[in-house]
PDB file of N, CA and C in Angstrom:
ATOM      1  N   UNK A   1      28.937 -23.988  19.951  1.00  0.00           N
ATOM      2  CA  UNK A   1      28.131 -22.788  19.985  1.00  0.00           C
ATOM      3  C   UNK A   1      27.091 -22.942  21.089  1.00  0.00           C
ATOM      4  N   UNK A   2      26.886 -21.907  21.817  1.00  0.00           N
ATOM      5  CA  UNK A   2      25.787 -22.076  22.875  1.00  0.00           C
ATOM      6  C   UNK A   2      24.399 -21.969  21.832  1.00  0.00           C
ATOM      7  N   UNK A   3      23.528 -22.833  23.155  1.00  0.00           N
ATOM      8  CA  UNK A   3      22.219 -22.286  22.733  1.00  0.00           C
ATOM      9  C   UNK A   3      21.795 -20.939  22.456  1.00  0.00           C
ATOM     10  N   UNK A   4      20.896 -20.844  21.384  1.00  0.00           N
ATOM     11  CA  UNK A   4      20.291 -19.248  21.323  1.00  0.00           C
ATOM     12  C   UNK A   4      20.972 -18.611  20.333  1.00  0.00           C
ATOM     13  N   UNK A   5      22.420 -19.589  20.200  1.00  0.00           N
ATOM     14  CA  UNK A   5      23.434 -17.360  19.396  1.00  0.00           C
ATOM     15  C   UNK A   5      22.977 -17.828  18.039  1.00  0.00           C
ATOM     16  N   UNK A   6      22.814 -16.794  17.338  1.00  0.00           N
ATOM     17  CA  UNK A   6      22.804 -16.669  16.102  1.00  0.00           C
ATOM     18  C   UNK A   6      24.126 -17.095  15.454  1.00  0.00           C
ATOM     19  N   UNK A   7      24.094 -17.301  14.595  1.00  0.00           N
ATOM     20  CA  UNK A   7      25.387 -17.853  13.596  1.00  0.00           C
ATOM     21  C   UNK A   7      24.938 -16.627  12.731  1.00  0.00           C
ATOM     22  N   UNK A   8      26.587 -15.749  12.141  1.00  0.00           N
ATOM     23  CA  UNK A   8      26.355 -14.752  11.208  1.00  0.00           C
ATOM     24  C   UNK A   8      26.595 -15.844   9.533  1.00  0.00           C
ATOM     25  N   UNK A   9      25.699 -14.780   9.345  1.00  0.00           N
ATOM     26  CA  UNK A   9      25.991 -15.660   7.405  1.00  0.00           C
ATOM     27  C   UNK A   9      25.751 -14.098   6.787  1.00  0.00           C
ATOM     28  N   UNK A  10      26.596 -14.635   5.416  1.00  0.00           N
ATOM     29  CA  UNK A  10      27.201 -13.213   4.386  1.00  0.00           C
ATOM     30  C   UNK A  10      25.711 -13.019   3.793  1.00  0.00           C
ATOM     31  N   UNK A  11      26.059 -11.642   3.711  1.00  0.00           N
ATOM     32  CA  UNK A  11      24.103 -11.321   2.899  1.00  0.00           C
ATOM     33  C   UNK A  11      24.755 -11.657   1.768  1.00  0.00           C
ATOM     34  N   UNK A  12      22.953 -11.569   0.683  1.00  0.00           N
ATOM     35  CA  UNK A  12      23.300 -12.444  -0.344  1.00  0.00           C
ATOM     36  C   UNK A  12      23.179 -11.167  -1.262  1.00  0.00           C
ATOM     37  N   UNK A  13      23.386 -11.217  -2.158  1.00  0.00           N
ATOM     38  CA  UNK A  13      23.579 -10.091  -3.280  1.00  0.00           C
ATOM     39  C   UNK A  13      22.243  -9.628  -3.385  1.00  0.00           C
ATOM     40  N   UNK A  14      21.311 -10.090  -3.435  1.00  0.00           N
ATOM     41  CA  UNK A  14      19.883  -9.552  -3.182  1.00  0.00           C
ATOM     42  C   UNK A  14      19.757  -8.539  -1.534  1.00  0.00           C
ATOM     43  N   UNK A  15      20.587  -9.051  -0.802  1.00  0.00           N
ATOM     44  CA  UNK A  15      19.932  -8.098   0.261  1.00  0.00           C
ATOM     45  C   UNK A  15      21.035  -7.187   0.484  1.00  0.00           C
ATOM     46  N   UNK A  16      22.551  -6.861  -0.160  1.00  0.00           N
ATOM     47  CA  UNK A  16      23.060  -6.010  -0.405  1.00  0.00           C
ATOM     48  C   UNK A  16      22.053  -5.116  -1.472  1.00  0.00           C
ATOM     49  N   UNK A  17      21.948  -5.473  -2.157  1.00  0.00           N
ATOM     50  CA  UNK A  17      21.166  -4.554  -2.718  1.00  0.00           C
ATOM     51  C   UNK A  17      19.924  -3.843  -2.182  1.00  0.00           C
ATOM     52  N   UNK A  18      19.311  -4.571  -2.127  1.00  0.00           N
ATOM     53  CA  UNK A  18      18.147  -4.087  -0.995  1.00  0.00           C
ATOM     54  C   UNK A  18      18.675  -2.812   0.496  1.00  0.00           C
ATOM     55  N   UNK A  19      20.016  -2.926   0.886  1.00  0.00           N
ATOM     56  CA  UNK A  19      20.564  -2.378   1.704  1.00  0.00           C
ATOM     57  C   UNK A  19      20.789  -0.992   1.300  1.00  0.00           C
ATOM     58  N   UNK A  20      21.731  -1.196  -0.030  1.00  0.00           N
ATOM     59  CA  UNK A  20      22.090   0.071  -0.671  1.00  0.00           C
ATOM     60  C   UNK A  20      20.807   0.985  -1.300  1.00  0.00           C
ATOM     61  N   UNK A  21      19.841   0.556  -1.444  1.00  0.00           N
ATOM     62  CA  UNK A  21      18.427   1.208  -1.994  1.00  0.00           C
ATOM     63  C   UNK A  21      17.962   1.922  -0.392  1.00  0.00           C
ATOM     64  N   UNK A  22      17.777   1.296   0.706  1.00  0.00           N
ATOM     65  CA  UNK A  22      17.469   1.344   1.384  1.00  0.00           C
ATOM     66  C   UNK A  22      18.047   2.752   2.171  1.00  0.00           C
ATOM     67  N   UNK A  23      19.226   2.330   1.826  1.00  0.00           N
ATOM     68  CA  UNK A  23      20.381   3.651   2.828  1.00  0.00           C
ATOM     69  C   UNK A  23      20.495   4.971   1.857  1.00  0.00           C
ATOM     70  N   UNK A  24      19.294   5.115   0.797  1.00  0.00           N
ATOM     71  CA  UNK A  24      19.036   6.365  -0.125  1.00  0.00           C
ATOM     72  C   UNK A  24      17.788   7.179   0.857  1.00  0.00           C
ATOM     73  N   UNK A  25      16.823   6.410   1.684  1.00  0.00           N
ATOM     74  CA  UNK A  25      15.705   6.853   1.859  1.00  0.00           C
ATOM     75  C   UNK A  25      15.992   7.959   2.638  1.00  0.00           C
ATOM     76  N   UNK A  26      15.594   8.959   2.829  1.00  0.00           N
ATOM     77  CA  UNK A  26      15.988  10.599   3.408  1.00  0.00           C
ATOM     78  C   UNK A  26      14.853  10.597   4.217  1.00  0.00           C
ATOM     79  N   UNK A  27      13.364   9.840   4.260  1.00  0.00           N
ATOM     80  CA  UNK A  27      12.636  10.609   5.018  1.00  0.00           C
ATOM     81  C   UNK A  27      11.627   9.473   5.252  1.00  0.00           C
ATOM     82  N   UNK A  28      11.187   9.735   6.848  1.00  0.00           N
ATOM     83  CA  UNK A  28       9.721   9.008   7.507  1.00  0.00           C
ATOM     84  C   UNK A  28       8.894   8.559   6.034  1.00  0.00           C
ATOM     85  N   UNK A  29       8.475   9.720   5.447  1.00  0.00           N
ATOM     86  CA  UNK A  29       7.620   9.321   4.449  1.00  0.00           C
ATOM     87  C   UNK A  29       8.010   8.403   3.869  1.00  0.00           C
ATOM     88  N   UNK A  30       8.892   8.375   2.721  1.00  0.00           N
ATOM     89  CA  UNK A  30       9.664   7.572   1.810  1.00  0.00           C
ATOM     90  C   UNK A  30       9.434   6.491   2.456  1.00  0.00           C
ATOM     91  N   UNK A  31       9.989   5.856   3.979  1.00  0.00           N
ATOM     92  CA  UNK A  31      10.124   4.765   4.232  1.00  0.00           C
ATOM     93  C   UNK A  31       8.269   3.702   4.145  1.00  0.00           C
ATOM     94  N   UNK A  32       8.081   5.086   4.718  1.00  0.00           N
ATOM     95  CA  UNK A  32       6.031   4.642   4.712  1.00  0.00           C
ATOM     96  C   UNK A  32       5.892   3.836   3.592  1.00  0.00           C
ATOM     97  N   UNK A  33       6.283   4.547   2.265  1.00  0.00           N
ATOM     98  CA  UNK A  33       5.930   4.437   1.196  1.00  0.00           C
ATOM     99  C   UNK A  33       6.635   3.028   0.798  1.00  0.00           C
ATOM    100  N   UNK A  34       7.666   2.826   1.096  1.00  0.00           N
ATOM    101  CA  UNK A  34       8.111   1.301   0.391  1.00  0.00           C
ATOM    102  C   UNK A  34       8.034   0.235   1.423  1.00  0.00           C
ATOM    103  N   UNK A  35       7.187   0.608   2.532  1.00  0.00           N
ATOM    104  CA  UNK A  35       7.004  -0.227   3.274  1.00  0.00           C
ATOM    105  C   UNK A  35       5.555  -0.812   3.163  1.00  0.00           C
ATOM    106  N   UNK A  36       4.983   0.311   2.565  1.00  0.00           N
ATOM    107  CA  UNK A  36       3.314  -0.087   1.986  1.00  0.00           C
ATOM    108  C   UNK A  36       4.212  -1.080   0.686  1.00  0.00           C
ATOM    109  N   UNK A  37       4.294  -0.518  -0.757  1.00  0.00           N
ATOM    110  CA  UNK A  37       4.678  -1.480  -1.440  1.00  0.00           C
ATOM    111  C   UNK A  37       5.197  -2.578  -1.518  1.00  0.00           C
ATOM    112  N   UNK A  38       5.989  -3.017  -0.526  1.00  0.00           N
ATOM    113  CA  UNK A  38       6.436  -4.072  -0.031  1.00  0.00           C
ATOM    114  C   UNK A  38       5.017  -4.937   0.043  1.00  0.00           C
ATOM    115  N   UNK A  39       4.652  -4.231   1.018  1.00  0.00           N
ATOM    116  CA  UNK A  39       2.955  -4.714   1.823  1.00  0.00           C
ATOM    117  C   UNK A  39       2.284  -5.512   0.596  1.00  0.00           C
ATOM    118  N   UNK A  40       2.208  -4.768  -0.505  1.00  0.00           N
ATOM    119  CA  UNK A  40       1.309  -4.976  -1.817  1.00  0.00           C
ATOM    120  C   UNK A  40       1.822  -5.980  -2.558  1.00  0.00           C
ATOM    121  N   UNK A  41       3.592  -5.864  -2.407  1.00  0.00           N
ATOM    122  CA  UNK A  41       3.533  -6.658  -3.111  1.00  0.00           C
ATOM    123  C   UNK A  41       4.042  -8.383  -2.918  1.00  0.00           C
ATOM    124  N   UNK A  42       4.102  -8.417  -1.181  1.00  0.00           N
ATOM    125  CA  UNK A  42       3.329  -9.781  -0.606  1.00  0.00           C
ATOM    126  C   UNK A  42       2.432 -10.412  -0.355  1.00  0.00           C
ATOM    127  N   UNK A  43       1.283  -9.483  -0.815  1.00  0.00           N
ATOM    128  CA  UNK A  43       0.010  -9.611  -0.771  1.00  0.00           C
ATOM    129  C   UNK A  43      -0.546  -9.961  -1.809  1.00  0.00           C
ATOM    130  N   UNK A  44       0.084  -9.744  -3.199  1.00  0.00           N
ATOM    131  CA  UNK A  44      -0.210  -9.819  -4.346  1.00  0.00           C
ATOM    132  C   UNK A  44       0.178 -11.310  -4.320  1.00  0.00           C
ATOM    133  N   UNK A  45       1.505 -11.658  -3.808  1.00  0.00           N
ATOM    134  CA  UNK A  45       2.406 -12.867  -4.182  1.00  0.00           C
ATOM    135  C   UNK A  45       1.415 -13.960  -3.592  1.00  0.00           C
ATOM    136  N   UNK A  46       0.792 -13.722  -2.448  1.00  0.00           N
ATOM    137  CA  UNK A  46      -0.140 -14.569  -1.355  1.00  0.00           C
ATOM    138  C   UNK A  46      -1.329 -14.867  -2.430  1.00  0.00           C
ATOM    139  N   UNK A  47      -1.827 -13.663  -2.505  1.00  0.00           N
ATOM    140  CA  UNK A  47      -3.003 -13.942  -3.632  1.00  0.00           C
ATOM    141  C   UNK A  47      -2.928 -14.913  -4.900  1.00  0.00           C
ATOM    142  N   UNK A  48      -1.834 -14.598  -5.715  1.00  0.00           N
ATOM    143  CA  UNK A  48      -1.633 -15.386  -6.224  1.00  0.00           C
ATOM    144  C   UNK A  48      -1.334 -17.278  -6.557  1.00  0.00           C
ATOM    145  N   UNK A  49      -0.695 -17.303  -5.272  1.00  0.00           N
ATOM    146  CA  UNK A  49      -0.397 -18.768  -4.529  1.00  0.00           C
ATOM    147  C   UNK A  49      -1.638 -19.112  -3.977  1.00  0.00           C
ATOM    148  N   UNK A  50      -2.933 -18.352  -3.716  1.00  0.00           N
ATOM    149  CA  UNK A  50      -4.107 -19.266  -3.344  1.00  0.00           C
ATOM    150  C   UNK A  50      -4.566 -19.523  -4.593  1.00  0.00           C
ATOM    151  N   UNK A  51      -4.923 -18.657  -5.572  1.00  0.00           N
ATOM    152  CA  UNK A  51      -5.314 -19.100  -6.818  1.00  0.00           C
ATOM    153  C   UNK A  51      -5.111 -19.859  -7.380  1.00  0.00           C
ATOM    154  N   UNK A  52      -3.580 -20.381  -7.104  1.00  0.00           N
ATOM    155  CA  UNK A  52      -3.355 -21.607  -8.200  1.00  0.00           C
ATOM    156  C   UNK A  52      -3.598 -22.868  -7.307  1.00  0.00           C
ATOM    157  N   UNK A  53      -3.688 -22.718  -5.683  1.00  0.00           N
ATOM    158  CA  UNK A  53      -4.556 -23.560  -4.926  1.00  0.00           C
ATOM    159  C   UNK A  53      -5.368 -24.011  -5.431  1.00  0.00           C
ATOM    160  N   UNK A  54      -6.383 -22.819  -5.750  1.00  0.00           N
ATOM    161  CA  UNK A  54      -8.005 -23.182  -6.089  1.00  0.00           C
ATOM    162  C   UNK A  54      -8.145 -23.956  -7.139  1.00  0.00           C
ATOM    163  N   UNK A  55      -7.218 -23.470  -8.041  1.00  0.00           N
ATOM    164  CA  UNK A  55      -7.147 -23.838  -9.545  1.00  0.00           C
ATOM    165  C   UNK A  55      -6.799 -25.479  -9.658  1.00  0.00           C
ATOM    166  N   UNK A  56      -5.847 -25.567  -8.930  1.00  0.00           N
ATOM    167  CA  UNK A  56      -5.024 -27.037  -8.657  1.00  0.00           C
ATOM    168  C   UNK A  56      -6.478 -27.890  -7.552  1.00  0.00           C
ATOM    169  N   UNK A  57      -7.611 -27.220  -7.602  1.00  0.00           N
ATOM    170  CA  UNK A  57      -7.987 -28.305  -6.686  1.00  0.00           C
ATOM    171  C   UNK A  57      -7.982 -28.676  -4.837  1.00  0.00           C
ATOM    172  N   UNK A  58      -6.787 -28.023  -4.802  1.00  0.00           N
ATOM    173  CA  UNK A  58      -6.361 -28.154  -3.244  1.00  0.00           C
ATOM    174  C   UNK A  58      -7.082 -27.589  -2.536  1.00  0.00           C
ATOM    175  N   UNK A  59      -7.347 -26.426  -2.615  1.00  0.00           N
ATOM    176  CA  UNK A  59      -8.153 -25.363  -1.827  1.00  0.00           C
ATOM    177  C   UNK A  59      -9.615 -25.111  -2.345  1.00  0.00           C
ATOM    178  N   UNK A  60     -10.699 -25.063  -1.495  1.00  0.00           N
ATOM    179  CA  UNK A  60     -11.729 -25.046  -2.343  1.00  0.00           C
ATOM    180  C   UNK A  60     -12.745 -25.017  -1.047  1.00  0.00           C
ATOM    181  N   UNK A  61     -14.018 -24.427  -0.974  1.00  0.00           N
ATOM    182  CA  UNK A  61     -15.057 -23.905  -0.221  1.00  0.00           C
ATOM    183  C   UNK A  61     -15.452 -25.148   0.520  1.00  0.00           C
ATOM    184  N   UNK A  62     -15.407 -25.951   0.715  1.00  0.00           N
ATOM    185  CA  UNK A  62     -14.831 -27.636   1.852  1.00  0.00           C
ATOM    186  C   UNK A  62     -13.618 -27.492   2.615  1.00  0.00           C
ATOM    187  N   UNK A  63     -12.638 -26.909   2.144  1.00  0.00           N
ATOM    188  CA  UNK A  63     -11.914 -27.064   2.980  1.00  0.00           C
ATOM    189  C   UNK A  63     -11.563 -25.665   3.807  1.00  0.00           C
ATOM    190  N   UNK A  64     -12.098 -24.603   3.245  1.00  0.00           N
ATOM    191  CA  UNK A  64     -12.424 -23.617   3.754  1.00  0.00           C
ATOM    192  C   UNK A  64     -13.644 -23.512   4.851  1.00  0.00           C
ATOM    193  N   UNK A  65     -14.146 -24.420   4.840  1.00  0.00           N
ATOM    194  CA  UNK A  65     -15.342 -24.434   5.856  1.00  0.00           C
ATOM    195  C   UNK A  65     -14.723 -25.054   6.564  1.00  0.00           C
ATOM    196  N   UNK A  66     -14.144 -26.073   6.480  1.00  0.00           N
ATOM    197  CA  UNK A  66     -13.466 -26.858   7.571  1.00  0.00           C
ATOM    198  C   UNK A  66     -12.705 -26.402   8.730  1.00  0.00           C
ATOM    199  N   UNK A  67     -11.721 -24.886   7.857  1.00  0.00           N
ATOM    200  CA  UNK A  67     -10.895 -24.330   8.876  1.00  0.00           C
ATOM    201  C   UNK A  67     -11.881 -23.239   9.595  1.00  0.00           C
ATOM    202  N   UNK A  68     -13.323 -23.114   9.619  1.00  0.00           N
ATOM    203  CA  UNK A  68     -13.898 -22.431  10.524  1.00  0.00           C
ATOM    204  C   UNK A  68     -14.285 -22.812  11.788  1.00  0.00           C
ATOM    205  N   UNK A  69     -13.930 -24.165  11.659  1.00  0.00           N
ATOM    206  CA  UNK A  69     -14.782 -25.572  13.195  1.00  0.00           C
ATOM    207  C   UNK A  69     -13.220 -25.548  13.325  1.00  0.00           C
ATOM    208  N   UNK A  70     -11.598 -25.633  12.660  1.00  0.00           N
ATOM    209  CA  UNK A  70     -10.572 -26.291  13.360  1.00  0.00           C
ATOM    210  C   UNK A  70      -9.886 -25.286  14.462  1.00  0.00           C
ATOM    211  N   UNK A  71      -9.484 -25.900  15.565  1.00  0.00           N
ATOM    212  CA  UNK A  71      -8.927 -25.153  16.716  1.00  0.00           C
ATOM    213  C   UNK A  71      -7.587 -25.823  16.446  1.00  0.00           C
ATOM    214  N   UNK A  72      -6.662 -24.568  16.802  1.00  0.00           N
ATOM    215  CA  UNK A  72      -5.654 -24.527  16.304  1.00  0.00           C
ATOM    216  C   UNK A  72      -4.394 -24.092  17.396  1.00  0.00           C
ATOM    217  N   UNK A  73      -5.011 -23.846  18.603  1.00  0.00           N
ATOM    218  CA  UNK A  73      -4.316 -23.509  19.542  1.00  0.00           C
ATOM    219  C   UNK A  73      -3.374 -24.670  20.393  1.00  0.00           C
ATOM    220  N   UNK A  74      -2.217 -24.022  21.149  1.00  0.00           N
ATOM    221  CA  UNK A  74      -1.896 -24.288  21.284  1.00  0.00           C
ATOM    222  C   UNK A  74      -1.837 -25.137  22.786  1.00  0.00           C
ATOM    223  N   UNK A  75      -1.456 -26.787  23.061  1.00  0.00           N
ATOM    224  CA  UNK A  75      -2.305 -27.119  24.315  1.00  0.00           C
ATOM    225  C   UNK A  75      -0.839 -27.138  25.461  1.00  0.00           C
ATOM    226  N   UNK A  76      -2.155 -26.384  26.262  1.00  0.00           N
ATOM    227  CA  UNK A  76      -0.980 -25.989  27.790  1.00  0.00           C
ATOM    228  C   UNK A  76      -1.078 -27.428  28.611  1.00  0.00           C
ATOM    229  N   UNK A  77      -0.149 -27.589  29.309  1.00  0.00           N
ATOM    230  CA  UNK A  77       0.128 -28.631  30.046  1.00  0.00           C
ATOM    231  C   UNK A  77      -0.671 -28.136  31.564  1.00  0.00           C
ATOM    232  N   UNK A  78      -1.374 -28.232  32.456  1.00  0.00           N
ATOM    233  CA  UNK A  78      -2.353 -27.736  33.352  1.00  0.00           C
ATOM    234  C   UNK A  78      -1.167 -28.220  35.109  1.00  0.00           C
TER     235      UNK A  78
END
């Protein structure tokens, strides 16, 4: 296989489905609309996964200060 190509793989029964829901939507709006919910409800999932951070200890107002001083970029060769 060359560099770059994609390799095809079979969708998985989750994103057939997701397909067939998808190929109902009739209108700009509609799509708005489950594209916000989507939005909400990765946002919810995120939220959740810091909480049990906090909860577990891992994450916590130290190490949150920390990532305000860390540089994170990326270093160019000059």
């Amino acid at each position: 296989m060359e560099a770059g190509a994609i390799q095809a793989k079979p969708f998985t029964p989750f994103q057939i489905e997701m397909l067939e829901l998808v190929s109902r939507v009739s209108s700009e709006a509609e799509m708005k609309d489950i594209r916000r919910l989507l939005g909400q409800y990765f946002a919810q999932r995120a939220e959740d996964a810091l909480d049990q951070l906090w909860d577990e200890g891992v994450l916590n107002e130290e190490v949150i200060e920390e990532w305000k001083n860390e540089h994170m970029r990326t270093p160019y060769k000059q």
